[in-house]
N, C-alpha and C. Protein backbone atom coordinates (compact mmCIF):
# COMPACT_ATOMS: atom_id res chain seq x y z
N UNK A 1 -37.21 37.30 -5.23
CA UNK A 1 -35.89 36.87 -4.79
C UNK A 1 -35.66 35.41 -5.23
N UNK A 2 -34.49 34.99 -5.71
CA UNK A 2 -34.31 33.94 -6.16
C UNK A 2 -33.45 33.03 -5.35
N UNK A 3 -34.07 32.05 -4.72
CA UNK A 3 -34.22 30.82 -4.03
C UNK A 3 -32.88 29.86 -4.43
N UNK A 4 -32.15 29.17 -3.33
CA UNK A 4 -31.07 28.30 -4.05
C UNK A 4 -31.14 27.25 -4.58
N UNK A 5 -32.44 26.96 -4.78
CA UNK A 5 -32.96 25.67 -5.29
C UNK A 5 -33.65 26.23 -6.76
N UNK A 6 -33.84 27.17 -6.72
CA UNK A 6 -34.19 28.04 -8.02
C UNK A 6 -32.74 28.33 -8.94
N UNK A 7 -32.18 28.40 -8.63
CA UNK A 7 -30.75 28.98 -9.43
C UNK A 7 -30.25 27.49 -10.00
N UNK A 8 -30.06 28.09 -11.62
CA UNK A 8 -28.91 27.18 -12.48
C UNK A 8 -28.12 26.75 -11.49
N UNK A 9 -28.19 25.32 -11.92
CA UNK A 9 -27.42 24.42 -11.33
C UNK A 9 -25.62 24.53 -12.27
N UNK A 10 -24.58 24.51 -11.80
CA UNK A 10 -23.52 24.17 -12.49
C UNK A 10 -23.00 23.15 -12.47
N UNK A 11 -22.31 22.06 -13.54
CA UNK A 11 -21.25 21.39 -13.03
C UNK A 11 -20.25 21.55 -13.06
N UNK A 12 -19.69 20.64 -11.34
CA UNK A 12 -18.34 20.91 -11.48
C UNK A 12 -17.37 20.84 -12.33
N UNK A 13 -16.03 21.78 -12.25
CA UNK A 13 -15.31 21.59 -13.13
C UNK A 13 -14.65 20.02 -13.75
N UNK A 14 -14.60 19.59 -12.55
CA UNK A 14 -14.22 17.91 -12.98
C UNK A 14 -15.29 17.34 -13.81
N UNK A 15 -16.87 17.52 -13.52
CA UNK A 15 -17.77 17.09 -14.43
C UNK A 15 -17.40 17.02 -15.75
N UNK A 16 -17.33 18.82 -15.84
CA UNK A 16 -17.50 19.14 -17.47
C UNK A 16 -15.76 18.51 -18.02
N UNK A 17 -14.78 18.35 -17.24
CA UNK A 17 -13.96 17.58 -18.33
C UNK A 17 -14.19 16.51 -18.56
N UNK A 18 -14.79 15.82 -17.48
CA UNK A 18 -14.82 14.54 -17.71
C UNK A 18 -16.08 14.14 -18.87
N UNK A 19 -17.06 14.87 -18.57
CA UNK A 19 -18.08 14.71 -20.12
C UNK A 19 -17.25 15.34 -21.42
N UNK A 20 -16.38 16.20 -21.21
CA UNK A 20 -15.37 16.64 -22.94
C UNK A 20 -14.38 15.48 -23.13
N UNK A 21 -13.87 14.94 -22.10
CA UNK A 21 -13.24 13.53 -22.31
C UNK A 21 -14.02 12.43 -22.79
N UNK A 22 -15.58 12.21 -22.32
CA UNK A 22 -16.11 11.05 -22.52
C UNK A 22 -16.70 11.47 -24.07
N UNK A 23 -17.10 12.81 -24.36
CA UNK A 23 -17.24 13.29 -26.00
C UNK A 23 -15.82 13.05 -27.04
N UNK A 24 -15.58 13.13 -26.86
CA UNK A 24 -13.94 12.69 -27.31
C UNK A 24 -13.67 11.37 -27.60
N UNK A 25 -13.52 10.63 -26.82
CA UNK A 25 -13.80 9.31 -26.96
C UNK A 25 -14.72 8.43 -27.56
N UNK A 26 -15.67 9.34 -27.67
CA UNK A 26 -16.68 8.78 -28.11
C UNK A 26 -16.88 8.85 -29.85
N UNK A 27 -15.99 10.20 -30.21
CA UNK A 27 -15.44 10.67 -31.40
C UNK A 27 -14.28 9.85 -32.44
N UNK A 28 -13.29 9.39 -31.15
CA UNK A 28 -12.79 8.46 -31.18
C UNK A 28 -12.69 7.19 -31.98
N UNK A 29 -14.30 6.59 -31.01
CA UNK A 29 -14.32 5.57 -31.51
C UNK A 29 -15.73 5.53 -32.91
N UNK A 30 -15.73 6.56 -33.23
CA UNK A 30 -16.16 6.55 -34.35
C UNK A 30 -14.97 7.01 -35.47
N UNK A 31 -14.05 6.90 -34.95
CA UNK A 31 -12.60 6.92 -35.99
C UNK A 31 -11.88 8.17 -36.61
N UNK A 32 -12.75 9.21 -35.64
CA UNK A 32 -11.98 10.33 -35.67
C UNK A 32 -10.24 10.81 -35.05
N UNK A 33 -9.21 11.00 -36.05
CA UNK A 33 -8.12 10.96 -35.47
C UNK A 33 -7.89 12.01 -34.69
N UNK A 34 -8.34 13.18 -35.34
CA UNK A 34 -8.48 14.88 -34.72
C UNK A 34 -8.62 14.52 -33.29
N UNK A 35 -9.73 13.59 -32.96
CA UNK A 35 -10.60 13.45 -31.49
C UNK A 35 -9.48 12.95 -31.09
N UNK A 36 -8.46 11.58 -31.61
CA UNK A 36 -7.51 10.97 -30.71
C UNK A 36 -6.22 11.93 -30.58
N UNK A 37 -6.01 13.05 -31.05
CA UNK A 37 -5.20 14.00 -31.16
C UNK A 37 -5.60 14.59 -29.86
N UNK A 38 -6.67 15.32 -29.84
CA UNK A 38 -7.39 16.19 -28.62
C UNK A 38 -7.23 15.43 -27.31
N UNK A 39 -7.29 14.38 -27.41
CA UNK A 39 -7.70 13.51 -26.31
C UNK A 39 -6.19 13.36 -25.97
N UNK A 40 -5.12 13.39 -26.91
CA UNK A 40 -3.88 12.94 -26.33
C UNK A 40 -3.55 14.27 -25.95
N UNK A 41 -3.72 15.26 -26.68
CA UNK A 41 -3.09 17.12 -25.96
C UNK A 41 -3.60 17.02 -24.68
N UNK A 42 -5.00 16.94 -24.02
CA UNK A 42 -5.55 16.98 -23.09
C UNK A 42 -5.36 15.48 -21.58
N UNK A 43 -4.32 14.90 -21.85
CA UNK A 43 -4.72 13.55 -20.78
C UNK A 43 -2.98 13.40 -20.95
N UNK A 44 -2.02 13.43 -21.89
CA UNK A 44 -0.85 12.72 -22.10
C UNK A 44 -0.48 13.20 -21.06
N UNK A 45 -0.08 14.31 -20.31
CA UNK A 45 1.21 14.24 -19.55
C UNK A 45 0.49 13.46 -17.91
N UNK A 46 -0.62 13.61 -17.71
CA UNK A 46 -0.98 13.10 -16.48
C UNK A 46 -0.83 11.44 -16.31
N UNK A 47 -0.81 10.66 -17.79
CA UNK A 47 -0.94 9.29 -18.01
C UNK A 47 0.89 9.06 -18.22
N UNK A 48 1.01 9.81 -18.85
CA UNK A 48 3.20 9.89 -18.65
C UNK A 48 3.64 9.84 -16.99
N UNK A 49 3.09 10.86 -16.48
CA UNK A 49 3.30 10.73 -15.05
C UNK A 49 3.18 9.44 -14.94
N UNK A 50 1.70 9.03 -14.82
CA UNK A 50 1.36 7.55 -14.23
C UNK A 50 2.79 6.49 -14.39
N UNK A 51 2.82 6.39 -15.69
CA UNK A 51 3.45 5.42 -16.42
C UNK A 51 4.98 5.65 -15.60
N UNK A 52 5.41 6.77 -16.25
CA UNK A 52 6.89 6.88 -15.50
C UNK A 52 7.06 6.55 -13.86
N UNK A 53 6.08 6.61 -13.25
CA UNK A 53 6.57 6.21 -11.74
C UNK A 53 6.20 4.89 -11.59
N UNK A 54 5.79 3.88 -12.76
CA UNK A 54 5.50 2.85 -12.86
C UNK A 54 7.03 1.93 -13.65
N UNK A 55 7.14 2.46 -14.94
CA UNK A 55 8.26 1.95 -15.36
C UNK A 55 10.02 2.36 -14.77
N UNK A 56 9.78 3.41 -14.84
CA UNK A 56 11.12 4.39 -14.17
C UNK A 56 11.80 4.30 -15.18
N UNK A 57 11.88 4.87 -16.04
CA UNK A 57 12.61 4.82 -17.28
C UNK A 57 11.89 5.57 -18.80
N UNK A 58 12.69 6.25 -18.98
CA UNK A 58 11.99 8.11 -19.80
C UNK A 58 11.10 7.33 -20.79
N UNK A 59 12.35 7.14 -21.37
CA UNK A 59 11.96 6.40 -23.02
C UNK A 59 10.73 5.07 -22.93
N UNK A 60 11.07 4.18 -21.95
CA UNK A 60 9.80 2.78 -22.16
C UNK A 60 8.87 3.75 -21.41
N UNK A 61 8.87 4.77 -20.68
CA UNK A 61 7.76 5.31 -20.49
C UNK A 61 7.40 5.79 -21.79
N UNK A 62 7.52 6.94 -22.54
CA UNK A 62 7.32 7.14 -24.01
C UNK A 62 6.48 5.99 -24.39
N UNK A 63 7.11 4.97 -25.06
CA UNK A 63 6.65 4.07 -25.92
C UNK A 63 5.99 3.26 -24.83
N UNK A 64 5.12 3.39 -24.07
CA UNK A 64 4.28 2.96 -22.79
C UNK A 64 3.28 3.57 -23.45
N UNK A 65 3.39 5.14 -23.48
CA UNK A 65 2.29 6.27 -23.76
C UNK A 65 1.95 5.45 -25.26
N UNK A 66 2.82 5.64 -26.27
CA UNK A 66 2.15 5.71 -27.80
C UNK A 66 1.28 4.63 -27.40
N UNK A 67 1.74 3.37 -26.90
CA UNK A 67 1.40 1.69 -26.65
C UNK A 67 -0.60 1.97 -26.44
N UNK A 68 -0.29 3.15 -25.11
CA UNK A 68 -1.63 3.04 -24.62
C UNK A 68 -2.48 3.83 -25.20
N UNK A 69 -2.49 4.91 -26.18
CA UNK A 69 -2.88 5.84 -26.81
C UNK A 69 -3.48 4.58 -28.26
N UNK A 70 -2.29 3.64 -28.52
CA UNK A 70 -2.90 2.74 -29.71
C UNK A 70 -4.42 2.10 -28.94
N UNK A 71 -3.96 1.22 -27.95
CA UNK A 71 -5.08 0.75 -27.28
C UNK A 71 -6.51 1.36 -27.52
N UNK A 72 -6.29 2.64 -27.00
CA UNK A 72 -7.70 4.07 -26.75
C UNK A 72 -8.11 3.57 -27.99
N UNK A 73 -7.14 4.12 -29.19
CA UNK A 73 -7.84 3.88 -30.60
C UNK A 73 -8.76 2.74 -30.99
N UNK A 74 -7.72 1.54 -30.38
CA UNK A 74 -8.53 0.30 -30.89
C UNK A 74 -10.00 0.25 -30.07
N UNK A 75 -10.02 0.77 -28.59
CA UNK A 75 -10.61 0.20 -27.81
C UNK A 75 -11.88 0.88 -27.13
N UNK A 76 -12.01 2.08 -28.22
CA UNK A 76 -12.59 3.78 -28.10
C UNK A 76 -14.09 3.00 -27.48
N UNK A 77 -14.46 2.06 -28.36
CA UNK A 77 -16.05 1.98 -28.81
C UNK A 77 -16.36 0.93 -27.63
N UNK A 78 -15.71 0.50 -27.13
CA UNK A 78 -16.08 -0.78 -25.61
C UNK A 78 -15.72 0.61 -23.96
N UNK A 79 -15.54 1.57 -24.41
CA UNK A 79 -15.54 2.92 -23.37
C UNK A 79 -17.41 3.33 -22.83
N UNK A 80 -17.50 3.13 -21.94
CA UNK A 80 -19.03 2.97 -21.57
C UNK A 80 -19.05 4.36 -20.01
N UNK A 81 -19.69 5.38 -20.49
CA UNK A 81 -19.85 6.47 -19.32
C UNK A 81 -20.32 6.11 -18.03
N UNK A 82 -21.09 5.37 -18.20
CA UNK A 82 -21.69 4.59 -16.72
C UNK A 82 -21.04 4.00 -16.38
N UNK A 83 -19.87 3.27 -16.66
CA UNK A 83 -19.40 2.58 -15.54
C UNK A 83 -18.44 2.88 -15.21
N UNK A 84 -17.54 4.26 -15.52
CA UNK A 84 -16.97 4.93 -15.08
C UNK A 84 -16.52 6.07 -15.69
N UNK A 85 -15.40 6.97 -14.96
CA UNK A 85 -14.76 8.70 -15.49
C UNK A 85 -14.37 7.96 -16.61
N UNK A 86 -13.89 8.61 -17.26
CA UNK A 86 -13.17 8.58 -18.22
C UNK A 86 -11.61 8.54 -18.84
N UNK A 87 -11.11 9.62 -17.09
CA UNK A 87 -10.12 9.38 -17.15
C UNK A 87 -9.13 8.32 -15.97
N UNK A 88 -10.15 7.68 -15.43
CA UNK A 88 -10.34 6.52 -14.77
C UNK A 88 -9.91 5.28 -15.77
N UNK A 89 -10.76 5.40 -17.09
CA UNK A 89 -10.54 4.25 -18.01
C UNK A 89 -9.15 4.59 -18.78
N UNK A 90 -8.84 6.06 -18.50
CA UNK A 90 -7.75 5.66 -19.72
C UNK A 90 -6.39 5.82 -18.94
N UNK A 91 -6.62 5.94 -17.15
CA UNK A 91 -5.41 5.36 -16.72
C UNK A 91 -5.31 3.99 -16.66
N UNK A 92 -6.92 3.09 -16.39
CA UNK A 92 -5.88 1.91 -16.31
C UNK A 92 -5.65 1.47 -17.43
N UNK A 93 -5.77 1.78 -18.60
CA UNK A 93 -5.14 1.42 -19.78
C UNK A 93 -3.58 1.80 -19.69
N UNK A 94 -3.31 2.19 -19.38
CA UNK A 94 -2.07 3.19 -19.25
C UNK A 94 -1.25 2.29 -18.11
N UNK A 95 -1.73 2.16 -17.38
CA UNK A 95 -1.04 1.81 -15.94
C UNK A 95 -1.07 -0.20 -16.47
N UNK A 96 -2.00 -0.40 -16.70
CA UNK A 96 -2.07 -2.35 -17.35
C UNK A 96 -0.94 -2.48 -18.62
N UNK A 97 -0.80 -1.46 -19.28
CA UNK A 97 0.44 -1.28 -20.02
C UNK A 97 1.71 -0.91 -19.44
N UNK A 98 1.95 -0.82 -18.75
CA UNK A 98 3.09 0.36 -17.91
C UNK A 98 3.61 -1.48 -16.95
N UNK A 99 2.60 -1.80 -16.53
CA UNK A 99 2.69 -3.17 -15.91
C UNK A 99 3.26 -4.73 -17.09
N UNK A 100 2.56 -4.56 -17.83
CA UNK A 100 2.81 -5.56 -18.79
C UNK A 100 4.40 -5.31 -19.29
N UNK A 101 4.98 -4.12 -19.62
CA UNK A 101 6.33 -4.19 -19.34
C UNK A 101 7.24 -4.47 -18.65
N UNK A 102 6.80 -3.83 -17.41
CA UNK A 102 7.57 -4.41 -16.48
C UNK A 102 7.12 -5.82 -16.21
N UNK A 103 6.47 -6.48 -16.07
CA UNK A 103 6.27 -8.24 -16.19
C UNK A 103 7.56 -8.72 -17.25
N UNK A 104 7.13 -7.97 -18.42
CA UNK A 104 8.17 -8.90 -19.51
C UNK A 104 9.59 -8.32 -18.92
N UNK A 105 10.17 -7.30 -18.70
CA UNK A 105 11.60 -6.96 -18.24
C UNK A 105 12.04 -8.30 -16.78
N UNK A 106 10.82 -8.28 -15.94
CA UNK A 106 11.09 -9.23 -14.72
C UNK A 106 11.69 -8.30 -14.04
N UNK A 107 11.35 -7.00 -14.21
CA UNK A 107 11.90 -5.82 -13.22
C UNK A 107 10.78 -5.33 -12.00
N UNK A 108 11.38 -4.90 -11.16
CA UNK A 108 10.65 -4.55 -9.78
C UNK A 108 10.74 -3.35 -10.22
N UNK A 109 9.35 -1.65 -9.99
CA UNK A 109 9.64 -0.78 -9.80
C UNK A 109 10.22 -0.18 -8.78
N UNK A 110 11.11 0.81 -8.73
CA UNK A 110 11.66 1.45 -7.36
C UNK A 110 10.25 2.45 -7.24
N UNK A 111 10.25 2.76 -5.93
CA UNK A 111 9.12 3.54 -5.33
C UNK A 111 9.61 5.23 -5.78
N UNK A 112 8.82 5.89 -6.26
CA UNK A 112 8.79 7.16 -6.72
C UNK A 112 9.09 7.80 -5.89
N UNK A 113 9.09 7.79 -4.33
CA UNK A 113 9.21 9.17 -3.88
C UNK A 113 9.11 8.04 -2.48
N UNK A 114 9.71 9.08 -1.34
CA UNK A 114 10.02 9.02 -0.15
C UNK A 114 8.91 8.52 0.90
N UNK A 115 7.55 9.56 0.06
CA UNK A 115 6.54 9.68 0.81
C UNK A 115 5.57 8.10 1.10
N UNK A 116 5.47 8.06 2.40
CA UNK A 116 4.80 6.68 2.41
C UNK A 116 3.37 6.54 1.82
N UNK A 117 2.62 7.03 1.57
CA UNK A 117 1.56 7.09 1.26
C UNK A 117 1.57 6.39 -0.63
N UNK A 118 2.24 7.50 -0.98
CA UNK A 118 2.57 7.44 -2.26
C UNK A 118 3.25 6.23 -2.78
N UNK A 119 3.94 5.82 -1.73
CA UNK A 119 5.12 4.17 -1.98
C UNK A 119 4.13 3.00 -1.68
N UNK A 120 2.90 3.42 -0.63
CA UNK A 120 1.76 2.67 -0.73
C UNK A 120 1.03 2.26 -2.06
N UNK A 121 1.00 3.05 -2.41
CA UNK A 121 0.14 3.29 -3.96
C UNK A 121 1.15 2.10 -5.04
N UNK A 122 2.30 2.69 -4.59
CA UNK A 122 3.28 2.43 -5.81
C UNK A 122 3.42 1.20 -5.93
N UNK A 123 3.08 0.58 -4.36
CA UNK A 123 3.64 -1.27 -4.44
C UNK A 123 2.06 -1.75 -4.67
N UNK A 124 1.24 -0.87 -4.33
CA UNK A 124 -0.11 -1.96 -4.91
C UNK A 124 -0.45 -2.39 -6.44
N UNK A 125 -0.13 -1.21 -7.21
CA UNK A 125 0.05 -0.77 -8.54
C UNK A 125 1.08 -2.28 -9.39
N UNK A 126 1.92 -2.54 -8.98
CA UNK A 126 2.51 -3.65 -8.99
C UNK A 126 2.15 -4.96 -8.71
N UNK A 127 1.87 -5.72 -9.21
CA UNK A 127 0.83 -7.09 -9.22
C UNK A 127 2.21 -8.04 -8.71
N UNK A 128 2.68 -7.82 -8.62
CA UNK A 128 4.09 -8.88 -7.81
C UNK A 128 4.62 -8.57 -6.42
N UNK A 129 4.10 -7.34 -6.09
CA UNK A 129 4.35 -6.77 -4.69
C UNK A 129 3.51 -7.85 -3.61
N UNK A 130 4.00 -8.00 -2.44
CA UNK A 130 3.21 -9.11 -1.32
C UNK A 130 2.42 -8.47 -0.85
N UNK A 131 2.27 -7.34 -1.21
CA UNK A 131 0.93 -6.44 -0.42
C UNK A 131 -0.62 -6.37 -1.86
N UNK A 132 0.35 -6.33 -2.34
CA UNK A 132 -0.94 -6.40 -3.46
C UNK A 132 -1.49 -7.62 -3.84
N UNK A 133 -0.60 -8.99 -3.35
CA UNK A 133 -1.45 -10.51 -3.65
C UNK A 133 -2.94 -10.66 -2.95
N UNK A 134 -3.60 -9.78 -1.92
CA UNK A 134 -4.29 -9.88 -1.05
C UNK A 134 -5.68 -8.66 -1.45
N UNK A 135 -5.10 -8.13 -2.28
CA UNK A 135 -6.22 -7.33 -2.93
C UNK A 135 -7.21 -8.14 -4.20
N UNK A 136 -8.02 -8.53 -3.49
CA UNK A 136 -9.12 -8.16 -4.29
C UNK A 136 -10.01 -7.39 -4.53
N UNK A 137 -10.47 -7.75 -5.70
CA UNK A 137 -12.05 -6.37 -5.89
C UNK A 137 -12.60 -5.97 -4.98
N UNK A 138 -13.46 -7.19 -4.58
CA UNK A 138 -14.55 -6.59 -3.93
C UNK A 138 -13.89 -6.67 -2.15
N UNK A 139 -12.71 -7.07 -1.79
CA UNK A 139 -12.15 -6.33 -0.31
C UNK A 139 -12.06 -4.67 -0.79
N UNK A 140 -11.43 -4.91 -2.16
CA UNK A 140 -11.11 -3.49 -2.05
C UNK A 140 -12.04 -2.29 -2.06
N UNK A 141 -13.07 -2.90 -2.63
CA UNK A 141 -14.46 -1.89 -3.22
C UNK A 141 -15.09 -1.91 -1.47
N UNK A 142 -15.16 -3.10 -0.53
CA UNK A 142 -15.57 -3.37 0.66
C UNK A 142 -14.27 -1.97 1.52
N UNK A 143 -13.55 -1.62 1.77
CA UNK A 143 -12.78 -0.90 2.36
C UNK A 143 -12.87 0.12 2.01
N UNK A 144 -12.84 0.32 0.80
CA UNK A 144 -13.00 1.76 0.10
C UNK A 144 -14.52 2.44 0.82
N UNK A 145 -15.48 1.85 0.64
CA UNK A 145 -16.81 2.05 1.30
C UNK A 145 -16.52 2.54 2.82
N UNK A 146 -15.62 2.16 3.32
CA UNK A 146 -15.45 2.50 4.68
C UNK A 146 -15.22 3.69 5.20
N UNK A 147 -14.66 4.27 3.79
CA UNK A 147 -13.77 5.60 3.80
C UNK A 147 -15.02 6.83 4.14
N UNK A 148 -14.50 8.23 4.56
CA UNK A 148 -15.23 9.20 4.49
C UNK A 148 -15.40 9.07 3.08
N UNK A 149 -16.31 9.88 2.33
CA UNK A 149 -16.50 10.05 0.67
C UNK A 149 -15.40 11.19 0.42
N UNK A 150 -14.56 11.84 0.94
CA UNK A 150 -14.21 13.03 0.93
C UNK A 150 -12.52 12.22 0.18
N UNK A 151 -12.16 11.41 1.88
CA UNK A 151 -10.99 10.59 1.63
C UNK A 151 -11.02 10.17 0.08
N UNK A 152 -11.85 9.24 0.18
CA UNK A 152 -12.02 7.79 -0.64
C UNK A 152 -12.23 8.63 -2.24
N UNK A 153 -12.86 9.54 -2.41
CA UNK A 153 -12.45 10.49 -3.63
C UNK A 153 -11.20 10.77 -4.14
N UNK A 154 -10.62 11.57 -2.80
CA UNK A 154 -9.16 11.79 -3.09
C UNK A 154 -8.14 10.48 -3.70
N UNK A 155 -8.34 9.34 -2.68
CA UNK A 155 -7.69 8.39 -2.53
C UNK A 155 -7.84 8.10 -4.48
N UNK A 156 -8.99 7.51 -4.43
CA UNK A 156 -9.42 7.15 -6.09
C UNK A 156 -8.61 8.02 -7.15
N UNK A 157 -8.98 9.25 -6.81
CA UNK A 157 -8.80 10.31 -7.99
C UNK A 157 -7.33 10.09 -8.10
N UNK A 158 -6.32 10.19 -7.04
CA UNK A 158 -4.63 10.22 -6.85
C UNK A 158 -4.88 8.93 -7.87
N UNK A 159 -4.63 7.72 -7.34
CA UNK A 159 -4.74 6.41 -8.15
C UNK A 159 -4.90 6.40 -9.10
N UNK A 160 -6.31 6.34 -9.61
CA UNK A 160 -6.94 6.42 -10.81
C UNK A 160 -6.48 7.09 -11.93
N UNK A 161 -6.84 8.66 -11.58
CA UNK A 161 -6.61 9.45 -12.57
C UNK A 161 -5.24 10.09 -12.38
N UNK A 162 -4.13 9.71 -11.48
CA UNK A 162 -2.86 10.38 -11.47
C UNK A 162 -3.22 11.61 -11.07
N UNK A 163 -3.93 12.31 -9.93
CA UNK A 163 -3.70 13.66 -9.58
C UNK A 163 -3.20 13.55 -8.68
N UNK A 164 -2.12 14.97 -8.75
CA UNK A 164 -1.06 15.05 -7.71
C UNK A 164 -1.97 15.68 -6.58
N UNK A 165 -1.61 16.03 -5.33
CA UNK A 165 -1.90 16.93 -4.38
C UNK A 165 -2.48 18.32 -4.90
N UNK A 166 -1.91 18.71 -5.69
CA UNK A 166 -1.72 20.08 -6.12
C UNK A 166 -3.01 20.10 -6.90
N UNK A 167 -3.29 19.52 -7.31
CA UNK A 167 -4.26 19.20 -8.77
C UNK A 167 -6.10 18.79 -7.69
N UNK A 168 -5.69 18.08 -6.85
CA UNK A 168 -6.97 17.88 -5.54
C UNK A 168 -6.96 18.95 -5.44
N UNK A 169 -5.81 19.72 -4.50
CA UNK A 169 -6.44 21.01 -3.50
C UNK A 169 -7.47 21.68 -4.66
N UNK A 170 -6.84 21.86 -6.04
CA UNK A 170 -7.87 23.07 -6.95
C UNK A 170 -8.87 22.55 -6.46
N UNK A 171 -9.22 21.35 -7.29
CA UNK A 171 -10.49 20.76 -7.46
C UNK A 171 -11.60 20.71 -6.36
N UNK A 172 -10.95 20.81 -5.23
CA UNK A 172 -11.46 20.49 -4.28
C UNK A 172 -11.74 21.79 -3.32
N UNK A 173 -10.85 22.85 -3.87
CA UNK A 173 -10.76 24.15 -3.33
C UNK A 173 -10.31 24.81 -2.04
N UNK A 174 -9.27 23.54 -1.63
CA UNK A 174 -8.97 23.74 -0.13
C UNK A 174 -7.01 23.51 -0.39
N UNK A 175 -6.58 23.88 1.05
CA UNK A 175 -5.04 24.19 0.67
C UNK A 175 -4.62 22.25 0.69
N UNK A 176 -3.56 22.55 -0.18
CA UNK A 176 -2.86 21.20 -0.52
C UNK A 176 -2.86 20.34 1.28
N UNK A 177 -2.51 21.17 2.14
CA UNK A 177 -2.39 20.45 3.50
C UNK A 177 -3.36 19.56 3.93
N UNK A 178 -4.36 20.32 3.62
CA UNK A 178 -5.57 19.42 3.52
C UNK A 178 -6.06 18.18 3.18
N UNK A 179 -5.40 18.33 1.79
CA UNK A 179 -5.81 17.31 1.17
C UNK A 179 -4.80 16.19 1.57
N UNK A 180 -3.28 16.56 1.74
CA UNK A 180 -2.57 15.38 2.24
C UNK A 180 -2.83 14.98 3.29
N UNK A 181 -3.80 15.56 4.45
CA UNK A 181 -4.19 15.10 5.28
C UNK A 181 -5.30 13.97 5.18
N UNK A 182 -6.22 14.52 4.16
CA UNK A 182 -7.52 13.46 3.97
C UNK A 182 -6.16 12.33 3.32
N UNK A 183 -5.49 12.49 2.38
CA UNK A 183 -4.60 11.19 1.74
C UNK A 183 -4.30 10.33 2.77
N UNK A 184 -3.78 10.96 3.26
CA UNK A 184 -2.60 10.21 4.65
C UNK A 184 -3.99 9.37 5.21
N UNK A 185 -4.63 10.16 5.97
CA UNK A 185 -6.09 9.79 6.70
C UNK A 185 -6.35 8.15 6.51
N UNK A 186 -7.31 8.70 4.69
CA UNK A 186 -7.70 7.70 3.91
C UNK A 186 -6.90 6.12 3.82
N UNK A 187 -5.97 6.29 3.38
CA UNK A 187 -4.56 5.38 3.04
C UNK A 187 -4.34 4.44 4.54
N UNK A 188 -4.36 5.16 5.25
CA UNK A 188 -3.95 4.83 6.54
C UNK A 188 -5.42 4.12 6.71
N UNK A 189 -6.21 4.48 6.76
CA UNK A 189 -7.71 3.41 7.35
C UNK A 189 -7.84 2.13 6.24
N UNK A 190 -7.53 2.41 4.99
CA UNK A 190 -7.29 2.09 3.30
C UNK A 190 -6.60 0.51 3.98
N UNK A 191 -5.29 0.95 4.05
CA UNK A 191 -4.79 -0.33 4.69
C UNK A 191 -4.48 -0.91 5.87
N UNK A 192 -5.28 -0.19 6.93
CA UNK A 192 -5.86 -0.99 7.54
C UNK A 192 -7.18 -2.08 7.85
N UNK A 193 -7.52 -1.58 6.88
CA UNK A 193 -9.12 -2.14 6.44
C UNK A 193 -8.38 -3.77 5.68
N UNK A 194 -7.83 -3.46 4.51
CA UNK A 194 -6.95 -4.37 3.71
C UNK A 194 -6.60 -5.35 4.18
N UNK A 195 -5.36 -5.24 5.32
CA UNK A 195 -4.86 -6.14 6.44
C UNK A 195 -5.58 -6.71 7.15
N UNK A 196 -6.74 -6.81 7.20
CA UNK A 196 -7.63 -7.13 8.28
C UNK A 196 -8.56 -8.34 7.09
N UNK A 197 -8.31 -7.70 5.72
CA UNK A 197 -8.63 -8.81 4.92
C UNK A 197 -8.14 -9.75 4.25
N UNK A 198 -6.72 -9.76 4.75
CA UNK A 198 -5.49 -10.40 4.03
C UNK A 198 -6.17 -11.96 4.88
């Protein structure tokens, strides 16, 4: 009889993209265009999302994307697996571009959506917002630690990598309610932790 410590191990599905993303990149930056092709079929619309609820505007979102897709190219070979996902690195490329526009316009983003959680996100994301002057690294890396690992995943992954609700529950294998619950949860201890370090 075979033992559960005996049985092939799998990785998760997030694993294995995230190692076909970090192969890619890595293809990349050995100057393969095919690889920066693949890499843009597979990541563009989640980094468009990002961008568009950052800029609010179709088109400088567009030329946000090509902007940050040039970056990847230039910037393939300083992409290091250990110190983070992958698609961690190529939102904030995406999102530090998405920002640098709006700096030069001297425009404020409007908040994407109704939802507070999400309008949380939206004004930290923004380096001119009064809630985000008070973030630093290591408060933030210090708060984040505070979190269940369950939250503080979610929390990251939404941020980071632009997954919606919908895109957690898969991953995570539980109904979307759920997961806006760990969001809400998280967010809510998130900045209260924050405030307490302002």
């Amino acid at each position: 009889m075979l033992r559960v410590e005996d049985r092939p191990q799998r990785d998760p599905p997030g694993d294995r993209e995230a190692a076909a993303l970090a192969e890619l990149i890595a293809r990349v930056a050995a100057g393969r265009q095919d690889a920066l092709r693949a890499l843009y079929d597979r990541t563009a619309p989640k980094l468009f999302g990002l961008i568009l609820r950052i800029v609010r505007d179709r088109g400088a979102a567009e030329d946000v994307l090509q902007d940050s897709y040039l970056r990847v190219w230039q910037n393939a070979a300083g992409y290091d697996p250990a110190a983070g996902r992958p698609m961690a690195w190529l939102a904030a490329i995406a999102r530090h571009r998405a920002i640098d526009l709006v700096r030069r316009k001297g425009e404020v983003p409007m908040p994407a959506s109704d939802d507070e959680e999400e309008d949380w996100l939206q004004r930290v994301a923004d380096p001119r917002d009064r809630e985000a002057e008070f973030l630093s690294r290591d408060a933030l890396l210090t708060c984040l630690e505070r979190l269940e690992p369950v939250q503080r995943d979610c929390v990251v992954r939404a941020y980071c990598e632009g997954l919606s609700r919908e895109e957690l529950a898969s991953s995570y294998d539980r109904p979307v309610n759920t997961v806006k619950t760990w969001l809400h949860r998280g967010l809510a201890l998130l900045r209260g932790c924050l405030d307490e370090a302002a």
